[in-house]
Protein backbone atom coordinates (compact mmCIF):
# COMPACT_ATOMS: atom_id res chain seq x y z
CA UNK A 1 0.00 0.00 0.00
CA UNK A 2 2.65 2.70 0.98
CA UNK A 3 4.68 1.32 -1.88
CA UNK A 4 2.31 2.48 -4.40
CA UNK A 5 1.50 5.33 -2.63
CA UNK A 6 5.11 6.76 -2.24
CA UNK A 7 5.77 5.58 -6.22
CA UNK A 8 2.63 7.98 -7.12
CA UNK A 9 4.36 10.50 -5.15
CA UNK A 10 7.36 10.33 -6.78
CA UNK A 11 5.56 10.38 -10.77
CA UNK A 12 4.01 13.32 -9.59
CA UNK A 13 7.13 15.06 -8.57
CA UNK A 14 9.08 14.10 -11.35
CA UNK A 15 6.07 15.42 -13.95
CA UNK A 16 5.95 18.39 -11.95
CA UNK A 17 9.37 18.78 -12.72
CA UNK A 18 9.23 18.36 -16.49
CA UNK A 19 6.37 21.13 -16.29
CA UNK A 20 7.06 23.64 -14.04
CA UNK A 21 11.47 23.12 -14.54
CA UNK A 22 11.73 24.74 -17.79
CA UNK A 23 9.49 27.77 -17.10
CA UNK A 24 11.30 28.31 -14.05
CA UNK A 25 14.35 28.57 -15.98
CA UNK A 26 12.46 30.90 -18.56
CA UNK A 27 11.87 33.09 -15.81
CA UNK A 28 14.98 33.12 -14.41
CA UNK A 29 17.07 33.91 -17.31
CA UNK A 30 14.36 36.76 -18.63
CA UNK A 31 15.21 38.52 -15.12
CA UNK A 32 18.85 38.25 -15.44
CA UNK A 33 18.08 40.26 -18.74
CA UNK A 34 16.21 43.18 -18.00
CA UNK A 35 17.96 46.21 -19.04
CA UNK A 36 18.61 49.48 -16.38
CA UNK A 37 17.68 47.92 -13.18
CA UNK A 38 18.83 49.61 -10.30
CA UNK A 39 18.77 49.45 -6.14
CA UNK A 40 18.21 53.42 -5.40
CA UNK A 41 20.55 53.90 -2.41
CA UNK A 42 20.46 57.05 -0.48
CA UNK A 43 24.24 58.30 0.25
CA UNK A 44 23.90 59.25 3.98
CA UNK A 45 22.14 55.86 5.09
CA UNK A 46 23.30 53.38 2.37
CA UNK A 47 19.68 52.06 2.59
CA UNK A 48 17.20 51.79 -0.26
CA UNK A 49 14.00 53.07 -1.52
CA UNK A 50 11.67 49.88 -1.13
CA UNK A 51 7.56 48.84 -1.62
CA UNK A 52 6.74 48.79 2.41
CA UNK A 53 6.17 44.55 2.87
CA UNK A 54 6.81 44.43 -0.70
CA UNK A 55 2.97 44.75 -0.90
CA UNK A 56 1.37 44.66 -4.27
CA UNK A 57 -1.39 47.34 -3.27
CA UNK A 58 -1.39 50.67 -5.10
CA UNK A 59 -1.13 53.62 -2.06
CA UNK A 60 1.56 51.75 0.16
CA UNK A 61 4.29 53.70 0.83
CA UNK A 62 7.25 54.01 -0.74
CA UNK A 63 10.37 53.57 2.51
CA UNK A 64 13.67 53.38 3.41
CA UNK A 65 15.00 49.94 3.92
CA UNK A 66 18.73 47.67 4.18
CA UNK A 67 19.81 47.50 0.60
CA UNK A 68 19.49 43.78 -0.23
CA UNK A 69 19.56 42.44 -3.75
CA UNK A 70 15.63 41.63 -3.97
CA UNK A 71 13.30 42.62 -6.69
CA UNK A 72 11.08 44.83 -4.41
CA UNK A 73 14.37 47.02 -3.85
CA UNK A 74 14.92 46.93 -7.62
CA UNK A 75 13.70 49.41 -9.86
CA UNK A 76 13.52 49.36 -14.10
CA UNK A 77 14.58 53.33 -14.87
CA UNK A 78 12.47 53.66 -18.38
CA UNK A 79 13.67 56.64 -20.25
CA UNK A 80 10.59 58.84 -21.07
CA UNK A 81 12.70 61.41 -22.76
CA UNK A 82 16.13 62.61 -21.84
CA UNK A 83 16.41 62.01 -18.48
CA UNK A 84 13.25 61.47 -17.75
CA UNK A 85 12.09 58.30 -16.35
CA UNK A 86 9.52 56.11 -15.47
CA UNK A 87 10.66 53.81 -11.96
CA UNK A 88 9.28 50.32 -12.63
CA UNK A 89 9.47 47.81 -9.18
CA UNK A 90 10.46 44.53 -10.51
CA UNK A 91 8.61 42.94 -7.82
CA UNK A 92 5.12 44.82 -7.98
CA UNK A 93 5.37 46.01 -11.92
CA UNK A 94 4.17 49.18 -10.37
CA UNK A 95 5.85 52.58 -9.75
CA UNK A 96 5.86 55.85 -7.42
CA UNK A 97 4.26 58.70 -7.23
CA UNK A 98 3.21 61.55 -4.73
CA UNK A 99 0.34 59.98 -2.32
CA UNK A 100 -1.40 63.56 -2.97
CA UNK A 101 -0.88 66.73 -5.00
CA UNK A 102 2.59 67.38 -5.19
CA UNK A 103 3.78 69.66 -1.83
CA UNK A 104 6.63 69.52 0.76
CA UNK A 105 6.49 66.98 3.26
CA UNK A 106 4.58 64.34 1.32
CA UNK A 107 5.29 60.94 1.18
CA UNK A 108 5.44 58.59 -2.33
CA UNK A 109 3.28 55.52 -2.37
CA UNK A 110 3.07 52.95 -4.83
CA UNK A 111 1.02 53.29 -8.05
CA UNK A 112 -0.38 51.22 -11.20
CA UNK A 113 1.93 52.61 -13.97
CA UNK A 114 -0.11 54.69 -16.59
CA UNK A 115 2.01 57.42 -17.70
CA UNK A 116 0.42 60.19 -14.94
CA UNK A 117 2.66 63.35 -14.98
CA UNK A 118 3.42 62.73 -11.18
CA UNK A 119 5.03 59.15 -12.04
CA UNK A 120 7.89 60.62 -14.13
CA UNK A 121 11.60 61.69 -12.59
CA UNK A 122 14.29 63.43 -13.67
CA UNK A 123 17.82 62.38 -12.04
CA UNK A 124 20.25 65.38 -12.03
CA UNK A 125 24.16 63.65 -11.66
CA UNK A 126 25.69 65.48 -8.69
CA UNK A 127 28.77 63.55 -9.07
CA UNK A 128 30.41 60.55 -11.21
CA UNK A 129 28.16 58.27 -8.84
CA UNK A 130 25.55 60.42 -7.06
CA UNK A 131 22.20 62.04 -8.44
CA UNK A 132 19.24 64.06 -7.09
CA UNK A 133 15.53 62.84 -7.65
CA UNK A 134 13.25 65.51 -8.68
CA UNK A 135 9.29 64.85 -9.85
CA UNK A 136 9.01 66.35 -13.14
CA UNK A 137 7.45 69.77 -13.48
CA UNK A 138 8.09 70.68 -9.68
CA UNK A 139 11.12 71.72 -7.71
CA UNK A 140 10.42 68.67 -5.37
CA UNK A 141 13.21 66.19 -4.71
CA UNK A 142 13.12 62.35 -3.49
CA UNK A 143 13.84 62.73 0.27
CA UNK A 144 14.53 60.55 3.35
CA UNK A 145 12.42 60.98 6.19
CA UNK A 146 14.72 59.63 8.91
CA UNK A 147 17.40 57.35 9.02
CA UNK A 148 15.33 54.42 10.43
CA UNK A 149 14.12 51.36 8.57
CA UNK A 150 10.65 51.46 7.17
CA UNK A 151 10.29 55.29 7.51
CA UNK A 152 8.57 57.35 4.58
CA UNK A 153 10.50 58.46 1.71
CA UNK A 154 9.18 62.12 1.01
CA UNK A 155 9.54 64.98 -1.86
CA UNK A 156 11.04 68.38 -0.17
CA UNK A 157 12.76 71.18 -1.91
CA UNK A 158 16.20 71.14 -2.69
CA UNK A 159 18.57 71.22 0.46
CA UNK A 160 22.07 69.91 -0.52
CA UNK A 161 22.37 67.61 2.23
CA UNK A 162 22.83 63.80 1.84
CA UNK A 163 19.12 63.19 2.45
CA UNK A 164 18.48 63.60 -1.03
CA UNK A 165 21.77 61.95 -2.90
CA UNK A 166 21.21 58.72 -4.05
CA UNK A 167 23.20 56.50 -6.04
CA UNK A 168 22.58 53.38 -8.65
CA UNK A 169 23.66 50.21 -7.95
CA UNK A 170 23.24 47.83 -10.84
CA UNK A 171 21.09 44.58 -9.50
CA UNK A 172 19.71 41.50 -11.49
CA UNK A 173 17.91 40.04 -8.69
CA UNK A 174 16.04 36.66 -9.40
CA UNK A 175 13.89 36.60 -6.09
């Protein structure tokens, strides 16, 4: 009885296998191939910008979080126009906006991407391997918060200090 049992077990694995094996491997390699991913590491912290949870909700915020190499730290920069992008999460296939209108102090949250005004950056080079963040149209730059995990990552005006250089760190995360 167990023999049987434990013998349908293992058919089932092994057709599993021959399924679900080579799709894995599809997936795997199409990852490793996406062009201009990036972690988005602020300078002062060395932390990056992160989905809160890694939630797949549109409106949770956008944080600060220990730069690992994981798809919800990993963002697709999509060239609009010259240097102009659209941030794509590999994780949630979503991006960030403002969670309002546009004004100092307010924090990004996720969003569906759909080419809104609000979803598009510019990224001004400050140095061979720094940049500011600033929402298109505004004079509102990507901003830490606080140094503390999971705390908000907010648009403020320009105020040269490390809380708004960031830098790109090339990632081809596969989980």
């Amino acid at each position: 009885m167990f023999e049987g049992l434990f013998l349908s077990l293992i058919i089932v694995i092994i057709l599993c296998g021959i399924v679900f094996l080579p799709r894995l491997f599809h997936d795997i390699s199409k990852k490793r191939n996406r062009a201009n991913t990036y972690a988005i590491i602020n300078i002062k912290t060395n932390k990056g910008i992160r989905v809160h949870n890694a939630n797949t909700d549109d409106g949770v915020k956008i944080i600060l979080y220990p730069h690992k190499n994981w798809e919800c730290m990993t963002w697709q920069f999509i060239e609009i126009e010259n240097e102009f992008y659209l941030l794509k999460n590999l994780y949630t296939e979503k991006t960030f906006q403002p969670s309002s209108l546009p004004e100092m102090g307010i924090y990004l949250s996720q969003n569906t991407l759909g080419g809104k005004n609000y979803q598009y950056w510019e990224l001004i080079k400050q140095s061979e391997e720094t940049y500011l963040i600033r929402l298109r149209g505004t004079e509102l730059y990507v901003t830490i918060s606080s140094c503390k995990n999971n705390s908000p990552i907010i648009l403020m005006l320009l105020n040269d200090t490390d809380e708004q250089q960031w830098k790109l760190v090339g990632q081809k995360p596969i989980v």
